[in-house]
N, C-alpha and C. Protein backbone atom coordinates (compact mmCIF):
# COMPACT_ATOMS: atom_id res chain seq x y z
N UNK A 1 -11.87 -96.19 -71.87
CA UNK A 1 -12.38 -97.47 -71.49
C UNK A 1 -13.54 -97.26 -70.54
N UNK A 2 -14.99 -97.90 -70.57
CA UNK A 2 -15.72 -97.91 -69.75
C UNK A 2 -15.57 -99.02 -68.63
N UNK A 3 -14.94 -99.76 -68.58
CA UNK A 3 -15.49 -100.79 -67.84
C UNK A 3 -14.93 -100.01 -66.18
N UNK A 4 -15.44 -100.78 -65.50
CA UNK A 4 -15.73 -99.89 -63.60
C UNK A 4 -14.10 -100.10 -63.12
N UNK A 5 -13.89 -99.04 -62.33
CA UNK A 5 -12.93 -99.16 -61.47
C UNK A 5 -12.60 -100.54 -60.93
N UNK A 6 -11.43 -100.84 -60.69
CA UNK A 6 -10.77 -102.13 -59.68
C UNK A 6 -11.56 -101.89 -58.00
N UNK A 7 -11.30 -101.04 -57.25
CA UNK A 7 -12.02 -100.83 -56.31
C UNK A 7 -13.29 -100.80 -56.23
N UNK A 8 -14.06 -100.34 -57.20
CA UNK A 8 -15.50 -100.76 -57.21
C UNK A 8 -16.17 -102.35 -57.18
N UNK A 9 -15.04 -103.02 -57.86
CA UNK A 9 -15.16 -104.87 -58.18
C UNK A 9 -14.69 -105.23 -56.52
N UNK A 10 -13.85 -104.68 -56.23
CA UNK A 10 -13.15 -105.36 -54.71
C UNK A 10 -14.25 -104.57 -53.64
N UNK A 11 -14.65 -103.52 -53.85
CA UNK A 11 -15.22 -103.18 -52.59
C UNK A 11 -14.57 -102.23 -51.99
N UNK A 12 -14.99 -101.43 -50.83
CA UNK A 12 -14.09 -100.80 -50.05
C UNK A 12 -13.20 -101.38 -49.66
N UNK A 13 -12.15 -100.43 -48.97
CA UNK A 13 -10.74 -101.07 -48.06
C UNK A 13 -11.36 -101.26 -46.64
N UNK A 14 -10.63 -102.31 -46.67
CA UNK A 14 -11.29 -103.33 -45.02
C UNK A 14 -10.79 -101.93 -43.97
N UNK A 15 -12.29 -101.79 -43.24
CA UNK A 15 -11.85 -100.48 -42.25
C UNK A 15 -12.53 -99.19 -42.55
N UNK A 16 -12.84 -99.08 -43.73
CA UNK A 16 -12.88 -97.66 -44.24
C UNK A 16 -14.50 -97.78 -44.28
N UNK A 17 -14.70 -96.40 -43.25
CA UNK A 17 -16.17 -96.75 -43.50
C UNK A 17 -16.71 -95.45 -44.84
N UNK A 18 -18.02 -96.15 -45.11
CA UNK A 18 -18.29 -95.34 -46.42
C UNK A 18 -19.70 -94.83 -45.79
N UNK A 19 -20.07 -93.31 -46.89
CA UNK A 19 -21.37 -93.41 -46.22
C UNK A 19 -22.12 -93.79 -47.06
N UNK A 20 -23.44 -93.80 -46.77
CA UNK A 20 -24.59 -94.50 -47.72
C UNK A 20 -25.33 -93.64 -48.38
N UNK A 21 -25.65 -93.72 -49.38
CA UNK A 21 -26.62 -93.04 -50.15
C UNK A 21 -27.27 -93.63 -51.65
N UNK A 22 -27.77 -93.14 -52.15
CA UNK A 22 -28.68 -94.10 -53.09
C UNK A 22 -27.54 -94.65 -54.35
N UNK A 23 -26.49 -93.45 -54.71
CA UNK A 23 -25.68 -94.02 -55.33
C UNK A 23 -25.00 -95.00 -55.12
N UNK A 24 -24.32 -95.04 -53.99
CA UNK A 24 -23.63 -96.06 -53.02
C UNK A 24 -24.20 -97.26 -53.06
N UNK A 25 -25.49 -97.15 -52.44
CA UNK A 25 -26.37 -98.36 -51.96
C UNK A 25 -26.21 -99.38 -53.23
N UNK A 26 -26.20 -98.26 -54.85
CA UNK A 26 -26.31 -99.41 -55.92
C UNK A 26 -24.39 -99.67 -56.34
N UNK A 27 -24.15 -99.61 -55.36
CA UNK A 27 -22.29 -99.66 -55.60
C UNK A 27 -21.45 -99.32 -56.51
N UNK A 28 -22.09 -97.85 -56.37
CA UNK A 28 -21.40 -96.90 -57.33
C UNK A 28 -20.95 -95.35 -56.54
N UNK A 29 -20.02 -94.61 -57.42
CA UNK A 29 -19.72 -93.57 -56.48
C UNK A 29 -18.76 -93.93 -55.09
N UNK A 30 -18.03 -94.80 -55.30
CA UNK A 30 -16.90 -95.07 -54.22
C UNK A 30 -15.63 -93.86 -54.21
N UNK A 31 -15.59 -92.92 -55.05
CA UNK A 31 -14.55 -92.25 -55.28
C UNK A 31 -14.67 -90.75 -55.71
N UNK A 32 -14.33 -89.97 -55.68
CA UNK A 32 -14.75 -88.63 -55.97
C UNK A 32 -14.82 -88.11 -57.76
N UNK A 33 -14.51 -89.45 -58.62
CA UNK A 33 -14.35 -89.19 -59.80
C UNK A 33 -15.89 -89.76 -60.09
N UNK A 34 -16.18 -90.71 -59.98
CA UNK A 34 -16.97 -91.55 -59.76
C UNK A 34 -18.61 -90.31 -59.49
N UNK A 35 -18.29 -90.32 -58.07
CA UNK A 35 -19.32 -89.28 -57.57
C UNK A 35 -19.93 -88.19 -58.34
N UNK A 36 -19.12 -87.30 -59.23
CA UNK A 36 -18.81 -86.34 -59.45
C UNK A 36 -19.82 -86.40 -61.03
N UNK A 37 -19.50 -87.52 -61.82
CA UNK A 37 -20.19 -88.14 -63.01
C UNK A 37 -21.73 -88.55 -62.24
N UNK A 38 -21.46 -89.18 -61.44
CA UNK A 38 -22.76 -89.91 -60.92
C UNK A 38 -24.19 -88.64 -60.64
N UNK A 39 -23.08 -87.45 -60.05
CA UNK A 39 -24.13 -86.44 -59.70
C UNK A 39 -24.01 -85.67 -61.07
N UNK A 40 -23.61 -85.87 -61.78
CA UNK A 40 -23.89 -85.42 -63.52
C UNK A 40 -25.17 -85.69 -64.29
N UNK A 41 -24.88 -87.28 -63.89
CA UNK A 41 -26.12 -87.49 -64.91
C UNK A 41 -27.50 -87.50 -63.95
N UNK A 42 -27.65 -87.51 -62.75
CA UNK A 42 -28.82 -87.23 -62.10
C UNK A 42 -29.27 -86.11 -62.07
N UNK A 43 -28.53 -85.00 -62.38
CA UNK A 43 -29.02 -83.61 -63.22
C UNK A 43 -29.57 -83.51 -64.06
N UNK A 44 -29.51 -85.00 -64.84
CA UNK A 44 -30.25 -85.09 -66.34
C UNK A 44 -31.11 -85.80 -66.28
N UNK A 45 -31.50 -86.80 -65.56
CA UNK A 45 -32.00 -87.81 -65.02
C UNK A 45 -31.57 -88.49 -66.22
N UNK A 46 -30.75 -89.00 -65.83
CA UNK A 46 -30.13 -90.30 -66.77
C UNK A 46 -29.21 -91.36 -65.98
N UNK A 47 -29.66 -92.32 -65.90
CA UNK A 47 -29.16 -93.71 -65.32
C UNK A 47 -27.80 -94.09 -65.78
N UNK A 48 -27.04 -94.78 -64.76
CA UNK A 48 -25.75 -95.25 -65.22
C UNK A 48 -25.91 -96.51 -66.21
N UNK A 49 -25.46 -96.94 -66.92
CA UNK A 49 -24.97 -97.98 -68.03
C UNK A 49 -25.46 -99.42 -66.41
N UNK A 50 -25.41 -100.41 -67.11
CA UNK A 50 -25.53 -101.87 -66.00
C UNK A 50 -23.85 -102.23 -65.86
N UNK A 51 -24.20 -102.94 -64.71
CA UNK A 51 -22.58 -103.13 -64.36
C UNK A 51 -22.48 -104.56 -65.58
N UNK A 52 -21.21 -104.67 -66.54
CA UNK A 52 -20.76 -105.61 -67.19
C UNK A 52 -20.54 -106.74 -66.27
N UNK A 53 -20.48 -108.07 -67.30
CA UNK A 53 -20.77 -109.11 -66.47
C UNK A 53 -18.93 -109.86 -66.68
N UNK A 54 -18.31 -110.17 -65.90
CA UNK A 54 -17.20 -110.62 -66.21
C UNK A 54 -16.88 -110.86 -67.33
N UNK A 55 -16.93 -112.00 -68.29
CA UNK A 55 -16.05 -111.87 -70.04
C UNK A 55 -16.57 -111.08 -70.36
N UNK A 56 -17.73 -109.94 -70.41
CA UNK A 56 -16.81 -108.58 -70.78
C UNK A 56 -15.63 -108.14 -70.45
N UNK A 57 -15.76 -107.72 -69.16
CA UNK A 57 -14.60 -106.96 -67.95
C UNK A 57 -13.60 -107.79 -68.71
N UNK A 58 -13.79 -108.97 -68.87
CA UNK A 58 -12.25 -109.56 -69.44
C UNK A 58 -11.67 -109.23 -70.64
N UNK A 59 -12.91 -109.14 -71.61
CA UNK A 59 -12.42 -109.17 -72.90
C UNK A 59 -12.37 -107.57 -72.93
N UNK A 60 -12.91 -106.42 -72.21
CA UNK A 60 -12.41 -104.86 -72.53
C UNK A 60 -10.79 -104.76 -71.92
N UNK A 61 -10.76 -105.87 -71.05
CA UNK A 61 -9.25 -105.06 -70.43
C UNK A 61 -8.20 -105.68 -70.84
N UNK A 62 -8.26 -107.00 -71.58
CA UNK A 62 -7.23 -108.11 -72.62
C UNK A 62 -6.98 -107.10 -73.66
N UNK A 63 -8.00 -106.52 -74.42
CA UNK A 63 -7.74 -105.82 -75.60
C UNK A 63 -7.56 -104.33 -74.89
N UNK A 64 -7.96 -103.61 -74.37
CA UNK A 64 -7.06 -102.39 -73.86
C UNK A 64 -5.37 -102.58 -73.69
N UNK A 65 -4.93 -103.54 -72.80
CA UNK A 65 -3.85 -104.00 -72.47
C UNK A 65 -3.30 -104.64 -73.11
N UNK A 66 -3.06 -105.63 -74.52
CA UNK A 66 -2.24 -106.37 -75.65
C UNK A 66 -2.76 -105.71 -77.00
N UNK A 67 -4.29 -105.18 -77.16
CA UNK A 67 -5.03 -105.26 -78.39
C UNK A 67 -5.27 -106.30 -79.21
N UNK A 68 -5.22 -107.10 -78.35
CA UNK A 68 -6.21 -108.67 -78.80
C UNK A 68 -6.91 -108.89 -78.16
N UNK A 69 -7.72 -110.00 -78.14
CA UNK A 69 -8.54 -110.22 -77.98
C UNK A 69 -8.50 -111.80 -76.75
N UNK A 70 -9.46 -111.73 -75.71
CA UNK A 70 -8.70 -113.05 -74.66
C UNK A 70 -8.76 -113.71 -75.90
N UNK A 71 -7.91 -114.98 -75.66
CA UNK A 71 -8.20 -116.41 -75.82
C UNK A 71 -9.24 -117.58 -75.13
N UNK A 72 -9.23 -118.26 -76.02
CA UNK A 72 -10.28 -119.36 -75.54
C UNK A 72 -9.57 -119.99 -73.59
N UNK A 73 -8.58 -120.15 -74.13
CA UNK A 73 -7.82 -120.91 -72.68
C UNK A 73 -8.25 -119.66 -71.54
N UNK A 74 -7.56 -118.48 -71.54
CA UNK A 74 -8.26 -117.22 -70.98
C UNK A 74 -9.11 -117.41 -70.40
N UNK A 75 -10.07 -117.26 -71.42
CA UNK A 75 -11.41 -116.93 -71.02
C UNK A 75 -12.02 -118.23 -69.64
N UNK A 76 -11.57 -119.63 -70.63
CA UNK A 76 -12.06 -120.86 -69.42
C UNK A 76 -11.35 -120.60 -68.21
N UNK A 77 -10.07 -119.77 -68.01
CA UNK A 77 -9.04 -119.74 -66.79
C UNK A 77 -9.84 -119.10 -65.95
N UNK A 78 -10.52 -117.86 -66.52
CA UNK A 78 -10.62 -116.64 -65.76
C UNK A 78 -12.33 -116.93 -65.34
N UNK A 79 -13.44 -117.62 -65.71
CA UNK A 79 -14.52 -118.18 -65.83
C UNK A 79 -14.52 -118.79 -64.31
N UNK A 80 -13.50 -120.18 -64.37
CA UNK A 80 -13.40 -121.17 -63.91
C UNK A 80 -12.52 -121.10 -62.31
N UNK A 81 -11.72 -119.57 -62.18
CA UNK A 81 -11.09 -119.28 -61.25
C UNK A 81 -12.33 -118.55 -59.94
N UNK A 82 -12.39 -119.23 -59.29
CA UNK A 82 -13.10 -118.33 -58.02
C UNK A 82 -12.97 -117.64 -56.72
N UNK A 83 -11.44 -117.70 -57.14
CA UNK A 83 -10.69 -116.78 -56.08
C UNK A 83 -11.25 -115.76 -55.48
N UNK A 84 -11.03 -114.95 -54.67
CA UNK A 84 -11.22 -113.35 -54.94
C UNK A 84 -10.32 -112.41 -55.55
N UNK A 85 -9.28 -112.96 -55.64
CA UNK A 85 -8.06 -112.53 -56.43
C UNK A 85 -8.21 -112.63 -57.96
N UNK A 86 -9.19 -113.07 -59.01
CA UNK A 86 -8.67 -113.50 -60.18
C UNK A 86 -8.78 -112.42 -60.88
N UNK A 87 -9.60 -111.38 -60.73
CA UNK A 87 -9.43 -109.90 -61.57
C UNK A 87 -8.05 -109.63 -61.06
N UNK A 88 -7.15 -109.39 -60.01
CA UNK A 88 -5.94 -108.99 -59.94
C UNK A 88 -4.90 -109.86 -60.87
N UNK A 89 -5.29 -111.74 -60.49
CA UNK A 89 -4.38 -112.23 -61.51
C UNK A 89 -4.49 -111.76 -62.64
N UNK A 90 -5.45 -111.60 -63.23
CA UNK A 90 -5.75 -111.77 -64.92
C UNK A 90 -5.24 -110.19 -65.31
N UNK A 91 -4.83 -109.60 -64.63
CA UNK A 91 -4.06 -107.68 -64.67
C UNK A 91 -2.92 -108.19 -64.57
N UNK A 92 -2.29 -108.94 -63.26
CA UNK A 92 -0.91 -109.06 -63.40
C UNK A 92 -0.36 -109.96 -64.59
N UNK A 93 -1.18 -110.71 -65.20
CA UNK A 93 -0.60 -111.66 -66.11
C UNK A 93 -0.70 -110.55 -67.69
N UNK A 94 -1.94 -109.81 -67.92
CA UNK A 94 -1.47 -109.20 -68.66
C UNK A 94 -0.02 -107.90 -68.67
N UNK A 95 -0.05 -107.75 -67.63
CA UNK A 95 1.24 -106.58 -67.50
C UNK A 95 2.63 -107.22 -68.02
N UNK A 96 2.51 -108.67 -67.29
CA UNK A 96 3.44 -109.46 -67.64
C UNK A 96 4.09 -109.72 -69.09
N UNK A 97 2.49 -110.01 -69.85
CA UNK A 97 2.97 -110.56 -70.91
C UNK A 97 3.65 -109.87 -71.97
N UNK A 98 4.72 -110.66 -72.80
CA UNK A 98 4.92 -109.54 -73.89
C UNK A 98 4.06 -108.77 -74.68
N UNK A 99 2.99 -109.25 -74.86
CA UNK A 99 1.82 -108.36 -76.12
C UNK A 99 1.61 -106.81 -75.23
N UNK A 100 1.68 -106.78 -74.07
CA UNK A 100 1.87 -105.73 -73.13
C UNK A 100 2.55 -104.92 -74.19
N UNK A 101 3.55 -105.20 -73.69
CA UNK A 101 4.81 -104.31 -73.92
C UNK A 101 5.15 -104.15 -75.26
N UNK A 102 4.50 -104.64 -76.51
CA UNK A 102 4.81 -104.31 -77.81
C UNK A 102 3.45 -103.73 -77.67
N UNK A 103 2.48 -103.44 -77.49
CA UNK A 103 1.40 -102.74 -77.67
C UNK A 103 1.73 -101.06 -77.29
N UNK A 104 2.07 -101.42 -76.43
CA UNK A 104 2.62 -99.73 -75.24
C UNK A 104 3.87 -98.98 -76.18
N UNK A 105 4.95 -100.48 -76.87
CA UNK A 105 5.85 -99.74 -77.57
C UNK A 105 5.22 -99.01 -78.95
N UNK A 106 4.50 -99.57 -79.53
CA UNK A 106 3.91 -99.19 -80.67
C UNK A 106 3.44 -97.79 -80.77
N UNK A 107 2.52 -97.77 -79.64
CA UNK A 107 2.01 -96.72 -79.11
C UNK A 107 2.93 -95.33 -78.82
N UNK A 108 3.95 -95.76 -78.16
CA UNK A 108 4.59 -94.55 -77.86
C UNK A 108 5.85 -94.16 -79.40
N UNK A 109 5.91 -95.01 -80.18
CA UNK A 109 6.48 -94.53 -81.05
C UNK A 109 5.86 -94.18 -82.25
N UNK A 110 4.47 -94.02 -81.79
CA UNK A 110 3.81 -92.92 -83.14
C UNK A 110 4.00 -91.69 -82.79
């Protein structure tokens, strides 16, 4: 799956200071996995991908997590929510749901 880390969408942890650098500055490289790719492709000079714009992020991690595709209702929920929480809801509701868990079963019994 490409789409960005959960911590990269939330930000650092309140407290934790980060240092700055050009990767950083474009809010990338929060993590040593991260970093590690980041100083990969600047060896090549090759630019990271653009950050996806939410109904992507939604619709890569609905179908990673059930293998469908959001729904229309979904999609207006998750649009229309301006929490700072709604990427966490829209994870916990998929974990929740059954398509979860017949997807994962499927999976593990090939």
């Amino acid at each position: 799956m490409s789409s960005r880390p959960l911590r990269e969408l939330l930000g650092p942890p309140a407290g934790k200071k980060v240092a700055s650098s050009r990767r950083e500055e474009q809010g990338l490289g929060q993590d040593p996995i991260d970093a590690f790719i980041l100083a990969k492709l600047e060896e090549k000079n090759l630019q990271p991908n653009p950050t996806p714009g939410n109904w992507t992020l939604l619709r890569r991690v609905t179908i990673d997590m059930t293998g469908l595709p959001p729904t229309q209702e979904e999609i207006q929920q998750f649009v229309s929510d301006k929490s700072p929480i709604a990427w966490e809801k829209v994870v916990d509701r998929l974990l929740a749901s059954p398509a979860y868990g017949e997807r994962w079963a499927a999976i593990g019994s090939m």
